[in-house]
Protein backbone atom coordinates (compact mmCIF):
# COMPACT_ATOMS: atom_id res chain seq x y z
CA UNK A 1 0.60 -63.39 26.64
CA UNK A 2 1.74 -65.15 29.63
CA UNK A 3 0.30 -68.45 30.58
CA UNK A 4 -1.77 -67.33 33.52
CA UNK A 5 -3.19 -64.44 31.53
CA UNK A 6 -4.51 -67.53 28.82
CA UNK A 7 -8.53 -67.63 28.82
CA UNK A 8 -9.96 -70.94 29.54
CA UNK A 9 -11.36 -71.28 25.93
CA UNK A 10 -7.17 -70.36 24.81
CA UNK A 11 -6.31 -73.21 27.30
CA UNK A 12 -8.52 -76.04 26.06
CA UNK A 13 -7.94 -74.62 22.42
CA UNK A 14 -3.49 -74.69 22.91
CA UNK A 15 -4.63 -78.27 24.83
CA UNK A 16 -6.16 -79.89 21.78
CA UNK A 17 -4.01 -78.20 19.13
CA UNK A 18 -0.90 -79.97 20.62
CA UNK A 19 -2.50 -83.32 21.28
CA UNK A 20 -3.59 -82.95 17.26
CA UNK A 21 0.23 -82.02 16.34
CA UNK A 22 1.56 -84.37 18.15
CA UNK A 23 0.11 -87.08 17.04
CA UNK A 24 -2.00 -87.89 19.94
CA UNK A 25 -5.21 -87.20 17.59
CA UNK A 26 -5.05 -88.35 14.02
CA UNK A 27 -6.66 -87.64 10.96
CA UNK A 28 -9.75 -88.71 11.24
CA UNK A 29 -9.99 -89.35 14.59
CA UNK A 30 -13.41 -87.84 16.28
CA UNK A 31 -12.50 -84.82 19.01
CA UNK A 32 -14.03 -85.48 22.48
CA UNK A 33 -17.64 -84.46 22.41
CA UNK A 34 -18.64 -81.40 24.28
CA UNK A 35 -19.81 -82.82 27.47
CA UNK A 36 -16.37 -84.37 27.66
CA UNK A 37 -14.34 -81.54 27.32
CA UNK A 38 -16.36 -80.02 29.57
CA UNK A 39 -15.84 -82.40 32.47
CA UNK A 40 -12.79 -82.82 31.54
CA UNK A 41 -11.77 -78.93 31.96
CA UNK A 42 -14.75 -78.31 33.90
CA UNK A 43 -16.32 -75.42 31.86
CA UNK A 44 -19.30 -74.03 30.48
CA UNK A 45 -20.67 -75.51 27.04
CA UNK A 46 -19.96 -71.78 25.81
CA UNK A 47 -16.48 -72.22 26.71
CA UNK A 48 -16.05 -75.60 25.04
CA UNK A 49 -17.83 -74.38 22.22
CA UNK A 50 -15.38 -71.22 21.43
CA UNK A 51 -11.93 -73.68 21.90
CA UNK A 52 -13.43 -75.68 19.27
CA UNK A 53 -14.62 -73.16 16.58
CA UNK A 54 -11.22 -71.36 17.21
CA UNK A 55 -9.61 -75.25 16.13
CA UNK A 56 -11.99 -74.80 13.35
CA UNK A 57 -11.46 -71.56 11.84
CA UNK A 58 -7.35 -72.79 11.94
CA UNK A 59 -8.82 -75.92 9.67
CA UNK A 60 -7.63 -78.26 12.52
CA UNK A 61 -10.99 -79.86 12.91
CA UNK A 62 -14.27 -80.34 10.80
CA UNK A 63 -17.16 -78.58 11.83
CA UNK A 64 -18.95 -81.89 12.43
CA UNK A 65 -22.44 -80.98 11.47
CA UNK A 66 -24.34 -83.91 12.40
CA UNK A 67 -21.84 -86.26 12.34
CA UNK A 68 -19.12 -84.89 15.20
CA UNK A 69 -15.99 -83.09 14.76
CA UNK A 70 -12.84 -84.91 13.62
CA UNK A 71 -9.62 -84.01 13.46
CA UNK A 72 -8.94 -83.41 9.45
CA UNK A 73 -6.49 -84.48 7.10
CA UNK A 74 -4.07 -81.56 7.07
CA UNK A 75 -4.58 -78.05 8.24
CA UNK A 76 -4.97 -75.63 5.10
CA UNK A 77 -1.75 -73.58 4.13
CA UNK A 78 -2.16 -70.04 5.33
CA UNK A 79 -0.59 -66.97 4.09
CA UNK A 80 0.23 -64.00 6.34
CA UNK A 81 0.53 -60.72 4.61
CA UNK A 82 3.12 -58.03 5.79
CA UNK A 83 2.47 -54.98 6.75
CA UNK A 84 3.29 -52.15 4.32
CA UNK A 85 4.91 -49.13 6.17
């Protein structure tokens, strides 16, 4: 997929995945609330919303219920299967 062809919720997603592995956000450290990120990217809540459970399902982030998402500790190992022919 070619850069301009990226949806906005790929964008902000590829956008806080690198600032995570490169250091910019630490373990631990909280992710910019929702109204930030939208601001910051100007989107829609729905937008934000999908970027971050996409971080989520990857195990970047926690889930933050009730108490904000942070970055976690170190993203779960994750096994890709090849396809038998």
């Amino acid at each position: 997929m070619m850069p301009g062809d990226m949806t906005k919720s790929s964008q902000v997603a590829d956008d806080l995945r690198h600032r995570i592995t490169s250091g910019e956000l630490r373990p631990g450290d909280p992710v910019p609330s929702e109204p930030t990120l939208m601001d910051q990217y100007e989107i829609a809540r729905g937008t934000v919303r999908k970027a971050l459970q996409q971080l989520t399902q990857e195990g970047l982030i926690s889930n933050g219920q009730g108490r904000g998402r942070t970055v976690r500790a170190h993203a779960p190992v994750t096994f890709l299967a090849s396809q038998s022919e």
